[in-house]
C-alpha atoms as a PDB file:
ATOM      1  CA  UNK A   1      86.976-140.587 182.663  1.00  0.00           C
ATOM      2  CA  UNK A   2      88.264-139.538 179.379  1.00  0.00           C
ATOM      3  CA  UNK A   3      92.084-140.135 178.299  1.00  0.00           C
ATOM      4  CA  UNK A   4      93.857-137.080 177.441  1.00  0.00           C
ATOM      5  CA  UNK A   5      95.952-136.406 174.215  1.00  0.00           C
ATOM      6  CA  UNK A   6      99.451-136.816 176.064  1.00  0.00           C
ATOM      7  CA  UNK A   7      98.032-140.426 177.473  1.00  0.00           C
ATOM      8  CA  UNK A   8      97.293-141.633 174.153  1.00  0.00           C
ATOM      9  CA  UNK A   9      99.976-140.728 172.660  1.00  0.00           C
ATOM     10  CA  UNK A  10     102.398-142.721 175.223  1.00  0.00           C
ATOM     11  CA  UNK A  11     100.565-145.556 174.648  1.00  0.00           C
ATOM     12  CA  UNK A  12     101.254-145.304 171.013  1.00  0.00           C
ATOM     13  CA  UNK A  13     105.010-144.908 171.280  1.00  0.00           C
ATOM     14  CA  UNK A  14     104.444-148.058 173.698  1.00  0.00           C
ATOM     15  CA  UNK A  15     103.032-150.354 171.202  1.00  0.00           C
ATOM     16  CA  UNK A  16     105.220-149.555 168.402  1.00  0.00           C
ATOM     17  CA  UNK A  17     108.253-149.991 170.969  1.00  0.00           C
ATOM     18  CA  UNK A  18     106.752-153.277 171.609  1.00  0.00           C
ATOM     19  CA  UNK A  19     106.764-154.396 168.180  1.00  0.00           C
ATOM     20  CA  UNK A  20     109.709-153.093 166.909  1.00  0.00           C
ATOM     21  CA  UNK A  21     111.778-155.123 169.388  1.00  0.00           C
ATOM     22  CA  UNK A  22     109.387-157.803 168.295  1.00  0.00           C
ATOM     23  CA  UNK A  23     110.376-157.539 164.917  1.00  0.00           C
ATOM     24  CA  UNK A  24     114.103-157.416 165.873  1.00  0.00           C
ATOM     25  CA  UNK A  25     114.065-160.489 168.353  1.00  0.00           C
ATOM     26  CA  UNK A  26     112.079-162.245 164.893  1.00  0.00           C
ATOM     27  CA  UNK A  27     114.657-161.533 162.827  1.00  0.00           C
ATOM     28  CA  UNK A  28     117.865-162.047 164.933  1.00  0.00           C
ATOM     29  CA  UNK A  29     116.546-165.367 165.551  1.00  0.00           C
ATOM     30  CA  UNK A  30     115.943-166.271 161.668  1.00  0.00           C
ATOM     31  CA  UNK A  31     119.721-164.939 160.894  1.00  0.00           C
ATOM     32  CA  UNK A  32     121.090-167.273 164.266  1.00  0.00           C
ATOM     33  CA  UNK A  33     119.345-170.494 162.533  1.00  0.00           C
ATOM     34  CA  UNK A  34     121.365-169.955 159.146  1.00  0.00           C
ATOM     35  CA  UNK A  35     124.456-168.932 160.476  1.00  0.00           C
ATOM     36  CA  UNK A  36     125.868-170.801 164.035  1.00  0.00           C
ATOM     37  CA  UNK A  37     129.319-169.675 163.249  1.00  0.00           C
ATOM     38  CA  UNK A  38     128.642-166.335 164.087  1.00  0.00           C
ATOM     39  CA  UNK A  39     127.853-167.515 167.613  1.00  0.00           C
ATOM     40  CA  UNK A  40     131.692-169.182 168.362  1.00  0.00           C
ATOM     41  CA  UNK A  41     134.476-166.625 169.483  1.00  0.00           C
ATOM     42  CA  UNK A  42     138.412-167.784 169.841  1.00  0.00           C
ATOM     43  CA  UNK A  43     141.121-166.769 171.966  1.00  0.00           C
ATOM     44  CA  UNK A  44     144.171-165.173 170.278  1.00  0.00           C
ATOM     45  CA  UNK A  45     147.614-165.739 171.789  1.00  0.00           C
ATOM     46  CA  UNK A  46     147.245-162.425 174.046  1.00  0.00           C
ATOM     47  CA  UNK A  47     143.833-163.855 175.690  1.00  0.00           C
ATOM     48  CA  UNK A  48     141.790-161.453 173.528  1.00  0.00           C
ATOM     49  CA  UNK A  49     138.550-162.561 172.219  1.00  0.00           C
ATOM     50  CA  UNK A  50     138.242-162.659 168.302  1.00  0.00           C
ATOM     51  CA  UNK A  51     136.250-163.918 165.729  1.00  0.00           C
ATOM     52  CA  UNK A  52     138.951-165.472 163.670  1.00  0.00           C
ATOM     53  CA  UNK A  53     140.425-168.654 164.568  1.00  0.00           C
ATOM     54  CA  UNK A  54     143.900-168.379 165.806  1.00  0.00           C
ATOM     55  CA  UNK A  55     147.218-169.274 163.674  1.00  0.00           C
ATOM     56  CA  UNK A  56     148.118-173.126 164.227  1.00  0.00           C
ATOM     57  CA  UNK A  57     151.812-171.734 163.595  1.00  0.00           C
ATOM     58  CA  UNK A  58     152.202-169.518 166.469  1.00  0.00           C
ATOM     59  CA  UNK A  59     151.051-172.342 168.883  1.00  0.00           C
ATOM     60  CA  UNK A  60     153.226-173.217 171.849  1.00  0.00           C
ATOM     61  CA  UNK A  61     153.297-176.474 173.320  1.00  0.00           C
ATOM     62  CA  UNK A  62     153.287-176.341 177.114  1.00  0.00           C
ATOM     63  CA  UNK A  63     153.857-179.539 179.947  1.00  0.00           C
ATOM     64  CA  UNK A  64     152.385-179.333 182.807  1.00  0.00           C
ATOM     65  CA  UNK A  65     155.011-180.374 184.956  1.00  0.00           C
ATOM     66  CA  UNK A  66     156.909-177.384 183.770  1.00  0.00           C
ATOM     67  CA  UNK A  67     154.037-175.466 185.323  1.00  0.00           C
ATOM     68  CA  UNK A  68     155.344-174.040 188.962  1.00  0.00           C
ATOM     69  CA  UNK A  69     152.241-172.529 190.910  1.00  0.00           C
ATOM     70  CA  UNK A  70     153.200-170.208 193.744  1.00  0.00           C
ATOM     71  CA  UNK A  71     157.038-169.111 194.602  1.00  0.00           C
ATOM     72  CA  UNK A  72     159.438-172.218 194.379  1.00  0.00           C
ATOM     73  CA  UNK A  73     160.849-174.477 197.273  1.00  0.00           C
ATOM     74  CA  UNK A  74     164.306-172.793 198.919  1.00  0.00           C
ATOM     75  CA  UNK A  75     166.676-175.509 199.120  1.00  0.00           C
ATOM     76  CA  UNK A  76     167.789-175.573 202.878  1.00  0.00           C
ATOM     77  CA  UNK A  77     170.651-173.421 203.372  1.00  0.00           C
ATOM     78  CA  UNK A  78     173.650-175.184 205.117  1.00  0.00           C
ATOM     79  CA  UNK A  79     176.017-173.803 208.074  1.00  0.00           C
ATOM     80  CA  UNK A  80     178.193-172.488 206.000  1.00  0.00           C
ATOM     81  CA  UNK A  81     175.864-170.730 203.690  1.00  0.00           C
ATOM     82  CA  UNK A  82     173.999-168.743 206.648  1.00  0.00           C
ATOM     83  CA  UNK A  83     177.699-166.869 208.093  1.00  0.00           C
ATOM     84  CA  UNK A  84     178.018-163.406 205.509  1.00  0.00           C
ATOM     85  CA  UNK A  85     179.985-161.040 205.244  1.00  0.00           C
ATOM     86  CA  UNK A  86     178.705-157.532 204.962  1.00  0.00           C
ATOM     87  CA  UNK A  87     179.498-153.758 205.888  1.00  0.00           C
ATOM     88  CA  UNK A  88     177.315-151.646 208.589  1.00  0.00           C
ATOM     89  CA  UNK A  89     176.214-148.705 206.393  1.00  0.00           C
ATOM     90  CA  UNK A  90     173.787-147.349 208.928  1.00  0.00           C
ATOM     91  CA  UNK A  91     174.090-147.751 213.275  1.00  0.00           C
ATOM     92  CA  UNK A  92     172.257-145.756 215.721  1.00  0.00           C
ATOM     93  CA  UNK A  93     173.796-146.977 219.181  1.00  0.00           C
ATOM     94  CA  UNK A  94     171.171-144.594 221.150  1.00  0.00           C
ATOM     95  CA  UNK A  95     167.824-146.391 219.130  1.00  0.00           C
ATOM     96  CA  UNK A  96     170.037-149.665 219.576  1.00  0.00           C
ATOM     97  CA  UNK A  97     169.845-150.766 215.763  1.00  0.00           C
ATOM     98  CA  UNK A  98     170.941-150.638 211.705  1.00  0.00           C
ATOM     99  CA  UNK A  99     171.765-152.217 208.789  1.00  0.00           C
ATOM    100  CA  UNK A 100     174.417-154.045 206.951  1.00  0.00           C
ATOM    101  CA  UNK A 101     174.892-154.440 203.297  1.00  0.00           C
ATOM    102  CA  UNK A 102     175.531-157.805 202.487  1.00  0.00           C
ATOM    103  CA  UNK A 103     178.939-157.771 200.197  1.00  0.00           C
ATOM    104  CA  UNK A 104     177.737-160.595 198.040  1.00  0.00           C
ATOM    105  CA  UNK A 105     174.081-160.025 197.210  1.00  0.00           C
ATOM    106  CA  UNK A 106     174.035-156.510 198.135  1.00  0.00           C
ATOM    107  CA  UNK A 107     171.443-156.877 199.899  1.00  0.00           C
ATOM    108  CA  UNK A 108     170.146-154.548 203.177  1.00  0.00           C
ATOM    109  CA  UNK A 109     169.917-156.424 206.681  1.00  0.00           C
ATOM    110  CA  UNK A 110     168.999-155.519 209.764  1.00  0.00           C
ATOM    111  CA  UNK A 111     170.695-155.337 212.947  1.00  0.00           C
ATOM    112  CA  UNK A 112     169.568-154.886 216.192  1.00  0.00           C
ATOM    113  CA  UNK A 113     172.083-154.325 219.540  1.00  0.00           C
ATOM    114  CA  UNK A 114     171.290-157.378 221.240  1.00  0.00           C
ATOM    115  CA  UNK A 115     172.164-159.130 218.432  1.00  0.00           C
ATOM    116  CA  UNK A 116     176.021-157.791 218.758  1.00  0.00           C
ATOM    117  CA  UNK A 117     178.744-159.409 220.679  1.00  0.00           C
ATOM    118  CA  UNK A 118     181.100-156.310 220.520  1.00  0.00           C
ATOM    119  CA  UNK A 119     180.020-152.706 219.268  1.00  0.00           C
ATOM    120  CA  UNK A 120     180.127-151.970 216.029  1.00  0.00           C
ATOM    121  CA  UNK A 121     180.498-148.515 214.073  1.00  0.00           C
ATOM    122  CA  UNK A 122     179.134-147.959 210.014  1.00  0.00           C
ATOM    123  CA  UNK A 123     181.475-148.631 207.370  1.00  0.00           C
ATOM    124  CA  UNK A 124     182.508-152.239 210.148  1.00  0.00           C
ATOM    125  CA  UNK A 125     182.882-155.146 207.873  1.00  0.00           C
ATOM    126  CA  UNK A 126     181.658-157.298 209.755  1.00  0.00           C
ATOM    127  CA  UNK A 127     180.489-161.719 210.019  1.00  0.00           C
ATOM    128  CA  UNK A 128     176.895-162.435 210.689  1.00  0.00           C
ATOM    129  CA  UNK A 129     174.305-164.962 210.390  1.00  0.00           C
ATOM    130  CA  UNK A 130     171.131-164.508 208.407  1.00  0.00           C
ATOM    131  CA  UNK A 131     167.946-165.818 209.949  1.00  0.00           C
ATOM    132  CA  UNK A 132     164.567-165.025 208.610  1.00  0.00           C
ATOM    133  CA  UNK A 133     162.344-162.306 211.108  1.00  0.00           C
ATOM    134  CA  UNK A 134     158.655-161.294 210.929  1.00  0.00           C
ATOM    135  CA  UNK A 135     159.670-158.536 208.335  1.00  0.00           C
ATOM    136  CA  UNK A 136     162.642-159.611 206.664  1.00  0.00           C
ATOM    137  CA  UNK A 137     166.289-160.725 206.767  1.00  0.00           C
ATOM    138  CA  UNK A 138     168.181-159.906 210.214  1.00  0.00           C
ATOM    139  CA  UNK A 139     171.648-160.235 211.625  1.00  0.00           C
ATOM    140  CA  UNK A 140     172.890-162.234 214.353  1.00  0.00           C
ATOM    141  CA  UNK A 141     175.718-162.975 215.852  1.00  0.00           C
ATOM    142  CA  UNK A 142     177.676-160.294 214.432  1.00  0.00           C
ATOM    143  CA  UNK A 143     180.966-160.146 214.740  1.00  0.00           C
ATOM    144  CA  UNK A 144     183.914-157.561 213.372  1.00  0.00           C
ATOM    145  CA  UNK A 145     186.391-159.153 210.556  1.00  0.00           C
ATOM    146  CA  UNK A 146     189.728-157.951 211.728  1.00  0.00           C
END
């Protein structure tokens, strides 16, 4: 069977493919053996990868105890820490719930009725106790400051 023109001619672009990456792989490698600097990279103080070492005078020392990894330890609140003050800026007494805006942190808080031990209306300052729910800060116990 006889090779066409367009066959021939594919395997010539082949074959000088092939040894022009030859010749490049050759010559990279002769240029690597001379030169291993070119092959180190450094870290800048950003955490961006450059070729020039970085300054010794911008260096920062670091201890690793001052390291904190995750959120830090709360300090146990005590009894009197957990009763706040706060006004109800927000009641629905058919749904049964609201919020209250904490006077010192400002802070929003919910409220739900159980929670009450008289009714309250918004703009109540009221006393509650903070405890930690499923999906935030809530009030209980809450009581009207009179």
């Amino acid at each position: 069977m006889a090779e066409t023109w367009n066959k021939k001619e594919r395997e010539k672009k082949k074959r000088q493919n092939r040894k022009d990456k030859e010749e490049k792989k050759q010559e990279r490698k002769e240029n690597n053996k001379n030169n291993p600097e070119s092959m180190i990279a450094y870290v800048d103080e950003m955490g961006n990868l450059s070729s020039k070492p970085p300054d010794p005078r911008k260096k920062i020392v670091v201890n690793a105890e001052d390291i904190e990894i995750g959120i830090p330890k709360q300090e146990d609140l005590g009894p009197e820490d957990l009763i706040r003050t706060g006004i109800v800026t927000f009641f629905n007494n058919e749904k049964g719930y609201g919020f209250i805006k904490d006077l010192e942190t400002q802070e929003s808080v919910f409220v739900h009725a159980n929670s009450l031990s008289e009714p309250i209306k918004e703009n109540n300052k009221v006393n509650y106790e903070a405890e930690k729910g499923p999906k935030g800060m809530n009030a209980v116990n809450v009581t009207i400051v009179k």
